[in-house]
N, C-alpha and C. Protein backbone atom coordinates (compact mmCIF):
# COMPACT_ATOMS: atom_id res chain seq x y z
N UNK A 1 106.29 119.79 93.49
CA UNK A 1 105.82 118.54 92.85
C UNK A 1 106.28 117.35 93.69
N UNK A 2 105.57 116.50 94.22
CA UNK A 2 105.67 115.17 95.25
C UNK A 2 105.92 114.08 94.11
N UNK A 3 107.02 113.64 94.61
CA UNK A 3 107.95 112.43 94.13
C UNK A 3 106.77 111.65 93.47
N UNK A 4 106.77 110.94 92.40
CA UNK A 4 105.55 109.65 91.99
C UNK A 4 105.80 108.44 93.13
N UNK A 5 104.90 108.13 93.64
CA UNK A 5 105.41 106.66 94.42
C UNK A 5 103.98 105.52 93.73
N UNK A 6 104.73 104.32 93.96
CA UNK A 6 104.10 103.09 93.56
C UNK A 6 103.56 102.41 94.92
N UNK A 7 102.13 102.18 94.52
CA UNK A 7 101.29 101.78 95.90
C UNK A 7 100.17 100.30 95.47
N UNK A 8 100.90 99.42 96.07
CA UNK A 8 99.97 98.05 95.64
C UNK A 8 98.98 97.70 96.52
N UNK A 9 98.05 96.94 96.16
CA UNK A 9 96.47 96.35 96.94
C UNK A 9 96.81 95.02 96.76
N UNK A 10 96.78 94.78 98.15
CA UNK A 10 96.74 93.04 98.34
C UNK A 10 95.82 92.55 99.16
N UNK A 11 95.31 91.07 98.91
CA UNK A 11 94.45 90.72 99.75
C UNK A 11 93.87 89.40 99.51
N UNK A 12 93.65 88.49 99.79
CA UNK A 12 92.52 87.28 99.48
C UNK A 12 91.79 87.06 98.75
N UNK A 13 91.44 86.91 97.60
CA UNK A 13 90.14 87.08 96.58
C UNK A 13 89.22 87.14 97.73
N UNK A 14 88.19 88.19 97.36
CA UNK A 14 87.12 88.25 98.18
C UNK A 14 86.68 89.40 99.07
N UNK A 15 88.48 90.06 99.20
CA UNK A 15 88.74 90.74 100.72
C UNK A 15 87.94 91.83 100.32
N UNK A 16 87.84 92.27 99.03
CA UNK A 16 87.24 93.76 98.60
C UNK A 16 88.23 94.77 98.26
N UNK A 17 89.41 94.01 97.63
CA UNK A 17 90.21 95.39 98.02
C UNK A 17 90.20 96.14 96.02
N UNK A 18 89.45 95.25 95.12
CA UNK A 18 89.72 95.73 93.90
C UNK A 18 88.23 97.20 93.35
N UNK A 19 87.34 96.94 94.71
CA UNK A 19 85.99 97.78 95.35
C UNK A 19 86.57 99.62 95.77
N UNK A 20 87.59 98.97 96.29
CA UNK A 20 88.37 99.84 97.19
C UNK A 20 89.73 100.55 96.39
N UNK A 21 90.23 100.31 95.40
CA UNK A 21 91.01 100.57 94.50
C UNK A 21 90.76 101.99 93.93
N UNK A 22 89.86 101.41 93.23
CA UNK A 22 89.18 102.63 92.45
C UNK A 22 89.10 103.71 92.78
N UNK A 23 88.45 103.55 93.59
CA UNK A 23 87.78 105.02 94.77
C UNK A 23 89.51 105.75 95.10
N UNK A 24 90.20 104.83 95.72
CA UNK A 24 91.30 105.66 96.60
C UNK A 24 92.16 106.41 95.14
N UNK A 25 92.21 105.51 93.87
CA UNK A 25 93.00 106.53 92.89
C UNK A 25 92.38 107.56 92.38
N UNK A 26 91.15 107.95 92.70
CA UNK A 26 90.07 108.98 92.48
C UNK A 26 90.11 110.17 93.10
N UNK A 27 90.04 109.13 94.76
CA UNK A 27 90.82 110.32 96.08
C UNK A 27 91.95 110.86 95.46
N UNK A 28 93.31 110.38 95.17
CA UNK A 28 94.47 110.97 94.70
C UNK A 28 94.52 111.99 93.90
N UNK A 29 93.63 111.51 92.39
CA UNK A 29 93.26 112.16 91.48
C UNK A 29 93.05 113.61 91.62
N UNK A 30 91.87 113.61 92.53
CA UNK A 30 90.93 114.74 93.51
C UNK A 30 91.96 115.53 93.90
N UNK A 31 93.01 115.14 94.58
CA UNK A 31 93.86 115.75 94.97
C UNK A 31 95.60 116.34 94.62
N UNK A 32 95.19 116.36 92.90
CA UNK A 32 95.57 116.81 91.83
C UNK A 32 96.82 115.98 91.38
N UNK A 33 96.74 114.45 92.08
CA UNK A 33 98.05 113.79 91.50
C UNK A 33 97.47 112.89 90.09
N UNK A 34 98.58 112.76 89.00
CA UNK A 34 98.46 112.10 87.95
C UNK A 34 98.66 110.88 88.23
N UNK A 35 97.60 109.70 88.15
CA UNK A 35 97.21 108.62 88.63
C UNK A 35 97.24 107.34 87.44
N UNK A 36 98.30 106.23 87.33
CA UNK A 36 97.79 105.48 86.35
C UNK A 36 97.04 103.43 87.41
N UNK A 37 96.13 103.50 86.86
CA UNK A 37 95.54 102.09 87.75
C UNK A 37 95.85 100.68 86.72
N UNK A 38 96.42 100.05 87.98
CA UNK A 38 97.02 98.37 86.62
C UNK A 38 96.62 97.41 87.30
N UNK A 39 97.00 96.26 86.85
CA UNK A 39 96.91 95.04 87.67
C UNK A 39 97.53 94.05 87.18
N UNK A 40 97.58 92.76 88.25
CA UNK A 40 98.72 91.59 87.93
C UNK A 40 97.71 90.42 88.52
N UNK A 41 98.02 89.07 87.53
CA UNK A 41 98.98 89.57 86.23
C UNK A 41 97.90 90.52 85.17
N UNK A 42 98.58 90.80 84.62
CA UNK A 42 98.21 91.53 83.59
C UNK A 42 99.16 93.26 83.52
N UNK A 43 98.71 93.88 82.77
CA UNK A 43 98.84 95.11 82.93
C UNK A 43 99.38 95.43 81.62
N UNK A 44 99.54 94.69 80.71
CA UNK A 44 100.36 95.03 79.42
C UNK A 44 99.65 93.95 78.29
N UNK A 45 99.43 94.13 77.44
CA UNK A 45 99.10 92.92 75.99
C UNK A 45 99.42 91.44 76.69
N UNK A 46 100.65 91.59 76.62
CA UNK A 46 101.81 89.95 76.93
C UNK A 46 101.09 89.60 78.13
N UNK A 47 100.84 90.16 79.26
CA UNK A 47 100.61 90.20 80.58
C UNK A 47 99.13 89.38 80.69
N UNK A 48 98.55 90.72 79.89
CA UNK A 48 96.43 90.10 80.04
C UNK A 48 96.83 88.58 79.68
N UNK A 49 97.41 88.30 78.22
CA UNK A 49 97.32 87.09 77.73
C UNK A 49 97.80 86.16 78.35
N UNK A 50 98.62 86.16 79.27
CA UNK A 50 98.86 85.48 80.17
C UNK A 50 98.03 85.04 81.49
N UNK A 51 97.57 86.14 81.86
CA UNK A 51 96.69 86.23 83.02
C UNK A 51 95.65 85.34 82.65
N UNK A 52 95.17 85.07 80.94
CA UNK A 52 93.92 84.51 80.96
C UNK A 52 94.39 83.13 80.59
N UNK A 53 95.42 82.90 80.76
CA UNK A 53 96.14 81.24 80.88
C UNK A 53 96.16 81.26 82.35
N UNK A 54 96.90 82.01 83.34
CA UNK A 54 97.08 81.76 84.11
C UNK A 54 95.76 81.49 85.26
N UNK A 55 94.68 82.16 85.18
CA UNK A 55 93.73 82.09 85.72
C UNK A 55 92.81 80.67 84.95
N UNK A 56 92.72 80.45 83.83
CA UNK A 56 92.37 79.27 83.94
C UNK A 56 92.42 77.82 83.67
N UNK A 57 93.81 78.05 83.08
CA UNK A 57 94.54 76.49 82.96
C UNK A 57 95.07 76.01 83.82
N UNK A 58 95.35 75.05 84.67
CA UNK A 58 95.89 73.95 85.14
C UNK A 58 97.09 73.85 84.55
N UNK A 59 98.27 74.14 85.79
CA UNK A 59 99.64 73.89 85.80
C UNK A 59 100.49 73.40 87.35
N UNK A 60 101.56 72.98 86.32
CA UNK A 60 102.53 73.02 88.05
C UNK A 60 102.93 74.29 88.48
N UNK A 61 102.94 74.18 89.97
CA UNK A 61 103.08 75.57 90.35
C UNK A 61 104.20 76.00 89.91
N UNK A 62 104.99 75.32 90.18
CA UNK A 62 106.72 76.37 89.48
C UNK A 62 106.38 77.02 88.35
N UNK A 63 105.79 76.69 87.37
CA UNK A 63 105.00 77.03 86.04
C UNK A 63 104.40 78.42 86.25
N UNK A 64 103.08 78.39 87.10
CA UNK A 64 102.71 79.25 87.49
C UNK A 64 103.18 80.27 88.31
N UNK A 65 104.87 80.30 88.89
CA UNK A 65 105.20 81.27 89.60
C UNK A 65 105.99 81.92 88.42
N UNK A 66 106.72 80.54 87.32
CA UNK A 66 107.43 81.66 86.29
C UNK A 66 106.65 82.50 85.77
N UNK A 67 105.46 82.30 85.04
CA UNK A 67 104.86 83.07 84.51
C UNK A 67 104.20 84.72 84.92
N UNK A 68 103.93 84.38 85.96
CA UNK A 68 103.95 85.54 86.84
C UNK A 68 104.60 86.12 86.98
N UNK A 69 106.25 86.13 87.23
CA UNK A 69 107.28 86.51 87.16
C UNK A 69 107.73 87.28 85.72
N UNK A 70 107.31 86.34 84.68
CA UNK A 70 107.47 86.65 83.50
C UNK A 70 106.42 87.94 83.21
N UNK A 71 104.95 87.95 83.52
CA UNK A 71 104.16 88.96 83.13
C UNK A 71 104.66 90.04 84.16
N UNK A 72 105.10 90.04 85.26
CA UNK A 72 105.72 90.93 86.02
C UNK A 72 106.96 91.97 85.31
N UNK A 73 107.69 91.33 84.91
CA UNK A 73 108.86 91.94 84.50
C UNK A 73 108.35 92.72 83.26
N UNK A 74 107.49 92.54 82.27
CA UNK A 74 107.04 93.22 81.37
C UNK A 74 106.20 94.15 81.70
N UNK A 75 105.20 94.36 82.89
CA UNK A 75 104.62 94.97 83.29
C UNK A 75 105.42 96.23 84.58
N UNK A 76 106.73 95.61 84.58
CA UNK A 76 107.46 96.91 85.08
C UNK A 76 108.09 97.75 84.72
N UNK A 77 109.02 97.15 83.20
CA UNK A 77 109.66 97.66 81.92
C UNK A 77 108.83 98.59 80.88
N UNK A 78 107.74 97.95 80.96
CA UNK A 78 106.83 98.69 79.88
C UNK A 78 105.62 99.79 80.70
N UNK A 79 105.11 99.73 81.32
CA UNK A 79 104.05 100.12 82.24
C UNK A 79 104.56 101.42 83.76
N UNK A 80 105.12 100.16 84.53
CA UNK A 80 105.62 100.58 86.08
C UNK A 80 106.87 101.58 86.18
N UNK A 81 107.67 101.61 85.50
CA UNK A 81 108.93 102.05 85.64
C UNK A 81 108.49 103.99 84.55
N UNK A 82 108.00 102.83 83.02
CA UNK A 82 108.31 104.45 82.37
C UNK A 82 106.72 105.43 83.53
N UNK A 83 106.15 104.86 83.94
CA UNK A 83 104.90 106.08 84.39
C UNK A 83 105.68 106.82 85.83
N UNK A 84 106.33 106.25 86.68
CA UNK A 84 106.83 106.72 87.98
C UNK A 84 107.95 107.84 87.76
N UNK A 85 108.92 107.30 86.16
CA UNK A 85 109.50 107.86 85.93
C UNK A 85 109.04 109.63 85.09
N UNK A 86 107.98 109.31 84.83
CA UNK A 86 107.09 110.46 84.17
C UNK A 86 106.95 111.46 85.05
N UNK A 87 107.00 111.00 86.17
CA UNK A 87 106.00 111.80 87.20
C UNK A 87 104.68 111.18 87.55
N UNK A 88 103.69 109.65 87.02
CA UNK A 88 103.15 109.40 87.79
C UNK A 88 102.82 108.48 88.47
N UNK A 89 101.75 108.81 89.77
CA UNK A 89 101.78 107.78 90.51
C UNK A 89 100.91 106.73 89.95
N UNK A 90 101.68 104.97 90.31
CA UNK A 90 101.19 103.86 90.05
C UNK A 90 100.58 103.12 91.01
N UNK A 91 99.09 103.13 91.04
CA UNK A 91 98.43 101.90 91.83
C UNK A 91 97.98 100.74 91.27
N UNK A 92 98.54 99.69 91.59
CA UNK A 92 98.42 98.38 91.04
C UNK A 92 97.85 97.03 92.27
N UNK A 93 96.57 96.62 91.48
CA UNK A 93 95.79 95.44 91.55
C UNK A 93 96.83 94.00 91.94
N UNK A 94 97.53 94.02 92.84
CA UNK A 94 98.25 92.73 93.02
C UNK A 94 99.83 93.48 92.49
N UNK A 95 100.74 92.59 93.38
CA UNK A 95 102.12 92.82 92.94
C UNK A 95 102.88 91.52 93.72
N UNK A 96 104.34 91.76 93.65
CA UNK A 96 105.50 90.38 94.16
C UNK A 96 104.86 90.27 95.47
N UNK A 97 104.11 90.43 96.80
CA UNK A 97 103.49 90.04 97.51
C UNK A 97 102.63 89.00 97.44
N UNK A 98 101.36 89.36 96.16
CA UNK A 98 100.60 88.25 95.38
C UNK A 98 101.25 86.84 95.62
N UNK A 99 102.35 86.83 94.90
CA UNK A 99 103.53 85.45 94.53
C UNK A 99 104.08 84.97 95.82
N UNK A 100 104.24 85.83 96.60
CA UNK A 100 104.74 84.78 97.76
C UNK A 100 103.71 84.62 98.68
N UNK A 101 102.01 84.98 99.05
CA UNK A 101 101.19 84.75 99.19
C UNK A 101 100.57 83.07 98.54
N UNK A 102 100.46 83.39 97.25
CA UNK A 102 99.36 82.71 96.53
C UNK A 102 100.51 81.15 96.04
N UNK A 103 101.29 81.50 95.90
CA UNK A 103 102.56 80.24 94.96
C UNK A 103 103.32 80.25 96.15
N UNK A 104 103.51 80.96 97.30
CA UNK A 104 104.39 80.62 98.10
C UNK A 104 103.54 79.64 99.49
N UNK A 105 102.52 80.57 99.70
CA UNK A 105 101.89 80.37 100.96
C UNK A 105 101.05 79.15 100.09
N UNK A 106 100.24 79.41 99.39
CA UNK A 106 99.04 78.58 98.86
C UNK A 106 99.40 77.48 98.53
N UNK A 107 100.70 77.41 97.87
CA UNK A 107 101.06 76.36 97.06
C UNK A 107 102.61 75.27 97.33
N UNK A 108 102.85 76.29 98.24
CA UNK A 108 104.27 75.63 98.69
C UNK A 108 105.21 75.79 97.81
N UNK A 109 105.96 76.79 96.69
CA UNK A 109 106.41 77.17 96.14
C UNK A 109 107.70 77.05 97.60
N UNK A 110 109.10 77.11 97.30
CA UNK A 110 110.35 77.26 98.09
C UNK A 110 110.36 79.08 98.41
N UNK A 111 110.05 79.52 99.31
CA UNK A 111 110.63 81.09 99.42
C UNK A 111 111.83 81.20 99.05
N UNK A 112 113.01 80.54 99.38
CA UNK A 112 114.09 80.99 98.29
C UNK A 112 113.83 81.15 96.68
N UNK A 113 113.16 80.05 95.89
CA UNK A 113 112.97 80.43 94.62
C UNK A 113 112.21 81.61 94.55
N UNK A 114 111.44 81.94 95.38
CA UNK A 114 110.56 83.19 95.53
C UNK A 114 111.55 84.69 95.34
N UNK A 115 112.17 84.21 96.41
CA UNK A 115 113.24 85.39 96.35
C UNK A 115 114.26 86.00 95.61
N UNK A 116 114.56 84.35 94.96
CA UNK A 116 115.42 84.74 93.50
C UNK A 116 114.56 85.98 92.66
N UNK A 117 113.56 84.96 92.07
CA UNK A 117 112.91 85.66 91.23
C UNK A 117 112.97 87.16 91.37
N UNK A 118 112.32 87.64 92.48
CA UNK A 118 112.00 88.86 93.04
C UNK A 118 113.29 90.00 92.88
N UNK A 119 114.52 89.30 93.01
CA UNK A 119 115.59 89.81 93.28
C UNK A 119 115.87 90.28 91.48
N UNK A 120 115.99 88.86 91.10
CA UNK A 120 116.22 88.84 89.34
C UNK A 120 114.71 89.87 88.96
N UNK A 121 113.98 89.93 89.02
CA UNK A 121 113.15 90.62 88.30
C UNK A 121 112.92 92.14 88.74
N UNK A 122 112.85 92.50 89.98
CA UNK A 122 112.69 94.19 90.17
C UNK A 122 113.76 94.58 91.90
N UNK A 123 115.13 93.89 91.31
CA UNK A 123 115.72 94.05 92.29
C UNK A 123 115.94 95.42 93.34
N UNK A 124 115.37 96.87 91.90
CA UNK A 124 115.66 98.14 92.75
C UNK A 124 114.53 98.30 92.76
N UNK A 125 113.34 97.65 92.33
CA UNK A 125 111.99 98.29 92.80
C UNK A 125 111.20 97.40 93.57
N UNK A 126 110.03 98.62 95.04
CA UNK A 126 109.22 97.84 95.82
C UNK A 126 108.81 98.85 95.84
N UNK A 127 107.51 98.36 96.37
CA UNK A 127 106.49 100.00 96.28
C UNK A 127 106.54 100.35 97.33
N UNK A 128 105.95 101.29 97.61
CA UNK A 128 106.54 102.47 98.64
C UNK A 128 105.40 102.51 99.49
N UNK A 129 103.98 101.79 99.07
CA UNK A 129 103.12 101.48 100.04
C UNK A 129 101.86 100.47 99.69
N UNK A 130 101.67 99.62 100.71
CA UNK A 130 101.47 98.22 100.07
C UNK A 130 100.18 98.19 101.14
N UNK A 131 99.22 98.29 100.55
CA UNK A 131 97.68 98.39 101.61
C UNK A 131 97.28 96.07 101.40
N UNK A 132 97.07 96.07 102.73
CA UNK A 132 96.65 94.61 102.40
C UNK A 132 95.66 94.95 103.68
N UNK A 133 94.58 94.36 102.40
CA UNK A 133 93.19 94.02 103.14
C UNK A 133 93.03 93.15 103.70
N UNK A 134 93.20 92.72 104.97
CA UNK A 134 92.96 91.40 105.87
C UNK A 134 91.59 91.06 105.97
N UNK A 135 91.42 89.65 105.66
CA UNK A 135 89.85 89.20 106.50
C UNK A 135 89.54 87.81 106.74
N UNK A 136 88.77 87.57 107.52
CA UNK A 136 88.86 85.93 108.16
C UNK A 136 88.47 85.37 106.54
N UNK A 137 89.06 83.96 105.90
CA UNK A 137 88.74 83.25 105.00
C UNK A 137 87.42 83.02 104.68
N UNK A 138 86.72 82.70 106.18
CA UNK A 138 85.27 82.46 105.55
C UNK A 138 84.32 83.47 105.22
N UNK A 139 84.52 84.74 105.76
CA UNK A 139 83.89 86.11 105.23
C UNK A 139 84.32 86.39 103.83
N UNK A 140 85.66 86.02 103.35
CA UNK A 140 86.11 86.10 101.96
C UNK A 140 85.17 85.31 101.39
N UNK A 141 84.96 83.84 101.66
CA UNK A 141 84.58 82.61 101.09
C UNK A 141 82.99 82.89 100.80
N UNK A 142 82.43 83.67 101.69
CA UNK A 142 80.95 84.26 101.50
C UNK A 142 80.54 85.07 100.46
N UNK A 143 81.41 86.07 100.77
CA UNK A 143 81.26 87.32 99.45
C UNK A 143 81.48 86.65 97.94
N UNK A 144 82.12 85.63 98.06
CA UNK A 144 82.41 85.33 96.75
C UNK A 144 80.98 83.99 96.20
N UNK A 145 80.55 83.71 96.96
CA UNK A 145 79.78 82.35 96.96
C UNK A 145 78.51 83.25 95.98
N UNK A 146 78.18 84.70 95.92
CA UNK A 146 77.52 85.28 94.55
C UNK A 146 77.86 84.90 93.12
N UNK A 147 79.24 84.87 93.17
CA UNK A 147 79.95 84.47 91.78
C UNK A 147 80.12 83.91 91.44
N UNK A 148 79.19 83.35 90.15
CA UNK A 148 78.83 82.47 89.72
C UNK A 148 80.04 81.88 88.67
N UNK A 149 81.42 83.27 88.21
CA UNK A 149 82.21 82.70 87.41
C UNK A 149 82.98 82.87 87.64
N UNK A 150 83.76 81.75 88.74
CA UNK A 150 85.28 81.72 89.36
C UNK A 150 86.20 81.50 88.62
N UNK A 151 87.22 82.23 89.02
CA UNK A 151 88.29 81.04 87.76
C UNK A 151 89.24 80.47 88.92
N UNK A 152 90.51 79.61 88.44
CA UNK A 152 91.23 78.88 88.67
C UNK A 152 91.32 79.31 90.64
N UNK A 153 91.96 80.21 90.53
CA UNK A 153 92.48 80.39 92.38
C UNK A 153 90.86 80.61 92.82
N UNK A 154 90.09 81.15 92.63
CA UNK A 154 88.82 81.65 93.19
C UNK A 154 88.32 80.09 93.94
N UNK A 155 88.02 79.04 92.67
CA UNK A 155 87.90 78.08 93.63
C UNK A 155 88.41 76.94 94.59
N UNK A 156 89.33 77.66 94.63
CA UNK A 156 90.04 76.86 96.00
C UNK A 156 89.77 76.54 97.07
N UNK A 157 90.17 75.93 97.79
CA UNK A 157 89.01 75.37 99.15
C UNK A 157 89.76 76.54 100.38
N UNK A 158 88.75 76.38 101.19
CA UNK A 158 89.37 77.35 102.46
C UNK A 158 90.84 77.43 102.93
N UNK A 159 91.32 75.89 102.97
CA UNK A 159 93.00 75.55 103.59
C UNK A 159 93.65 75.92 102.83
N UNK A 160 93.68 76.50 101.44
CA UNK A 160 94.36 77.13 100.62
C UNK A 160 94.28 78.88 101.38
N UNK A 161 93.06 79.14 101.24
CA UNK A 161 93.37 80.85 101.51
C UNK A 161 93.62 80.60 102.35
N UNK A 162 93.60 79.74 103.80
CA UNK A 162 94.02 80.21 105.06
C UNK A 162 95.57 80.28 105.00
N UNK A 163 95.96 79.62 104.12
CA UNK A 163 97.49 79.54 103.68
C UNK A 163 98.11 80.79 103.45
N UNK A 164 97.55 81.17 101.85
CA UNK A 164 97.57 82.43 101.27
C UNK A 164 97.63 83.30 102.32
N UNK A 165 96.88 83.31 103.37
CA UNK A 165 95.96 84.82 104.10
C UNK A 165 97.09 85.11 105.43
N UNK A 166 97.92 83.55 105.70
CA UNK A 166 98.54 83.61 106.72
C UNK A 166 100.61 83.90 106.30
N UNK A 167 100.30 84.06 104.90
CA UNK A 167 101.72 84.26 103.79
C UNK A 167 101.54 85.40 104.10
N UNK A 168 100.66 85.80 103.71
CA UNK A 168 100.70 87.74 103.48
C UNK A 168 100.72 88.55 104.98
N UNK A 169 100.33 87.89 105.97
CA UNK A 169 100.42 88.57 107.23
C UNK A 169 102.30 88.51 107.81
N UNK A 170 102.41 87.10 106.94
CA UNK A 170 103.87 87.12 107.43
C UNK A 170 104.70 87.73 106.71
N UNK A 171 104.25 88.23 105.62
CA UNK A 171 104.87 89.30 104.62
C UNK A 171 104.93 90.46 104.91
N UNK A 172 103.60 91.09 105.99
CA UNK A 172 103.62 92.35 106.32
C UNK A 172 104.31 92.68 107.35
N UNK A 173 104.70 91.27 108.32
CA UNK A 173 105.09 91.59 109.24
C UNK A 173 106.86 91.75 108.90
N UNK A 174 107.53 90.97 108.40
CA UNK A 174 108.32 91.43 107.45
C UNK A 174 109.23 92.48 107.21
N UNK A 175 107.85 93.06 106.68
CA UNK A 175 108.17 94.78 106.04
C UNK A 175 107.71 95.65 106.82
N UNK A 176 107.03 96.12 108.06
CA UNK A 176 106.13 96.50 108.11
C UNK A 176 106.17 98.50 108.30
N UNK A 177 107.50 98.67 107.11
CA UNK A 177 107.74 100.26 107.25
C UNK A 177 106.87 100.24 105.88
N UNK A 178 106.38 99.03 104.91
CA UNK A 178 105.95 99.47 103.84
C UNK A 178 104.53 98.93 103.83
N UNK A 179 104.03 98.02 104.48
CA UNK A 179 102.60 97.96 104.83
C UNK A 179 101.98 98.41 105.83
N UNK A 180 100.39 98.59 105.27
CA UNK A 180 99.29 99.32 105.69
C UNK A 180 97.97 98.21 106.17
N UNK A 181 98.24 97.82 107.46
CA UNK A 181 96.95 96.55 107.27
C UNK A 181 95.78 97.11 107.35
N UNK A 182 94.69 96.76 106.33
CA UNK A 182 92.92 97.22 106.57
C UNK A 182 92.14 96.27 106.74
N UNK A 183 91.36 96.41 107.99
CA UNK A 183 90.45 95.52 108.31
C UNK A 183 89.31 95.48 107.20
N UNK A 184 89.30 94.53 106.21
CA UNK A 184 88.29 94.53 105.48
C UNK A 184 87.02 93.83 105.09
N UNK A 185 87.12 93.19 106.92
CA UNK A 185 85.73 92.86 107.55
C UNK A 185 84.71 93.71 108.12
N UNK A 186 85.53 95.57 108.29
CA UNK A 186 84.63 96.09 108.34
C UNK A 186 83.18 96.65 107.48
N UNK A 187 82.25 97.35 107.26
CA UNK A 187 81.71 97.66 106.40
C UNK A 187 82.45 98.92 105.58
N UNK A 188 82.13 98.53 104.37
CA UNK A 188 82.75 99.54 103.53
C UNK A 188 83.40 101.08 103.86
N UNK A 189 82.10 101.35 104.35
CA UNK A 189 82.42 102.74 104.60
C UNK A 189 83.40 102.76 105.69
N UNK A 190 83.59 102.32 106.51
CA UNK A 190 84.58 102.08 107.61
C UNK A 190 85.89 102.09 106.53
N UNK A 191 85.66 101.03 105.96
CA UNK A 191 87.30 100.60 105.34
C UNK A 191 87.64 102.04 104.46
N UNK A 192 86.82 102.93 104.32
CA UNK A 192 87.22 104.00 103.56
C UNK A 192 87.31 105.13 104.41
N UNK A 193 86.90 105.19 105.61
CA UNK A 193 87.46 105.75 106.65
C UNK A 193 89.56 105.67 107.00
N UNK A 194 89.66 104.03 107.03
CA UNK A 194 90.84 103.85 107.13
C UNK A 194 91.83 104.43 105.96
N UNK A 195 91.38 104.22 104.41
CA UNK A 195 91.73 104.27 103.57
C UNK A 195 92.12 105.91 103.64
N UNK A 196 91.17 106.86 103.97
CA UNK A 196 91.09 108.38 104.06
C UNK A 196 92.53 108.58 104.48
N UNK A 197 92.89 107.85 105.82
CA UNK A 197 94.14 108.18 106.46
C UNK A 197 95.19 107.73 106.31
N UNK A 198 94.92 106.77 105.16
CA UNK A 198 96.38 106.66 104.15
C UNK A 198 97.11 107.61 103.03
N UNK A 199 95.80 108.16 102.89
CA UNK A 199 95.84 108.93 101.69
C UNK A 199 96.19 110.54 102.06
N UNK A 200 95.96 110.59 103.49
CA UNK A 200 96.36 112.13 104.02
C UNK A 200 97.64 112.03 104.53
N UNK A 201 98.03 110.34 105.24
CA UNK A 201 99.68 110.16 105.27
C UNK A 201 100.64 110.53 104.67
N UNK A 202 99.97 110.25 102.90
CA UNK A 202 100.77 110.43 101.54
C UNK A 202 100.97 111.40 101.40
C-alpha cells in the first residue's frame, strides 16, 4: 500500500489547470488509488462560504490573506489531514502557493506576513507535489475573455497576473524538489502527455 500523498494545482486563472484536475485524479483512480478532489478557498461548509465573500466582495488585502488563511486551516483540520491520514490521496484546486502568488505577488501582501501565516497554519504540512501550470498572461487573458461571469480576481488587469504569474515561478523556483512546471500553452492533449509522466513518477 503507497503512502497517501497530497498533490496541489496551481496556476493563473485561465491556465487550464482546473480542465486538467479532473482527468489526472481519474488517472490515479484508474490506477487503483483512493482519490479525494477539493479546492481553495473552499473545501469545507465554513470554507465555500467564505470563498463566495472572498471572490466577490471588495476588501483590503490583509483581509483577504486572513481569510484565506482562515478557510485554509479548516480545510486542513477537517478535510486534508483526516483523508491522508485514512489512507487517501488529496488533490486540491489551489493551496498556500495560491496566497503568496495572488496576495503576495498580485497584491503586495509582506512575504514575511505570508510566511507567518503559513508557518502558524500548516507548519508540518506541504504537499508532496505541486503541478503549476505556466502560461504567458495574455493566452490566460484570452481563454477567459468567453466568460461572461468573472468574479473578483478574474477581472484583474494583465499587471496583476503578470505579478501573480511571476510570484509563482519564484515560488517554484524556491522549492523546486516539490514542483512540477506544465507548459499550459500547449494544446491539451500535449499538457496530458506531460501530466501522464507525473503520474507514472508517482
Amino acid at each position: 500500500m503507497s503512502i497517501a500523498k497530497f498533490i496541489t494545482f496551481e496556476g493563473v486563472d485561465g491556465a487550464g489547470k482546473s480542465t486538467h484536475l479532473a482527468w489526472f485524479a481519474e488517472t490515479l483512480r484508474q490506477r487503483g488509488m483512493d482519490v479525494l478532489v477539493t479546492r481553495e478557498p473552499g473545501g469545507t461548509p465554513l470554507g465555500e462560504r467564505l470563498r463566495e465573500i472572498l471572490l466577490n466582495q471588495p476588501m483590503h488585502a490583509e483581509t483577504e490573506v486572513l481569510l484565506m488563511f482562515a478557510a485554509r486551516l479548516e480545510h486542513i483540520e477537517q478535510v486534508i489531514k483526516p483523508a491522508l491520514q485514512r489512507g487517501t490521496w488529496v488533490v486540491s484546486d489551489r493551496f498556500s502557493d495560491a496566497s503568496f502568488a495572488y496576495q503576495g505577488g498580485g497584491r503586495g501582501v509582506p512575504l514575511e506576513k505570508l510566511e507567518q501565516l503559513e508557518r502558524w497554519v500548516h507548519a508540518d504540512l506541504q504537499p508532496d507535489l505541486t503541478l503549476l501550470f505556466d502560461i504567458p498572461v495574455e493566452v490566460a487573458r484570452q481563454r477567459l475573455s468567453n466568460n461572461t461571469s468573472l468574479d473578483r480576481f478574474e477581472q484583474e488587469q494583465s499587471s496583476f497576473f503578470e505579478k501573480v504569474r511571476q510570484a509563482y515561478l519564484a515560488r517554484c523556483k524556491k522549492h523546486p524538489q516539490r514542483f512540477a512546471l506544465i507548459d499550459a500553452s500547449q494544446p491539451p492533449d500535449k499538457v496530458k502527455v506531460d501530466l501522464e509522466k507525473v503520474v507514472t513518477s508517482l
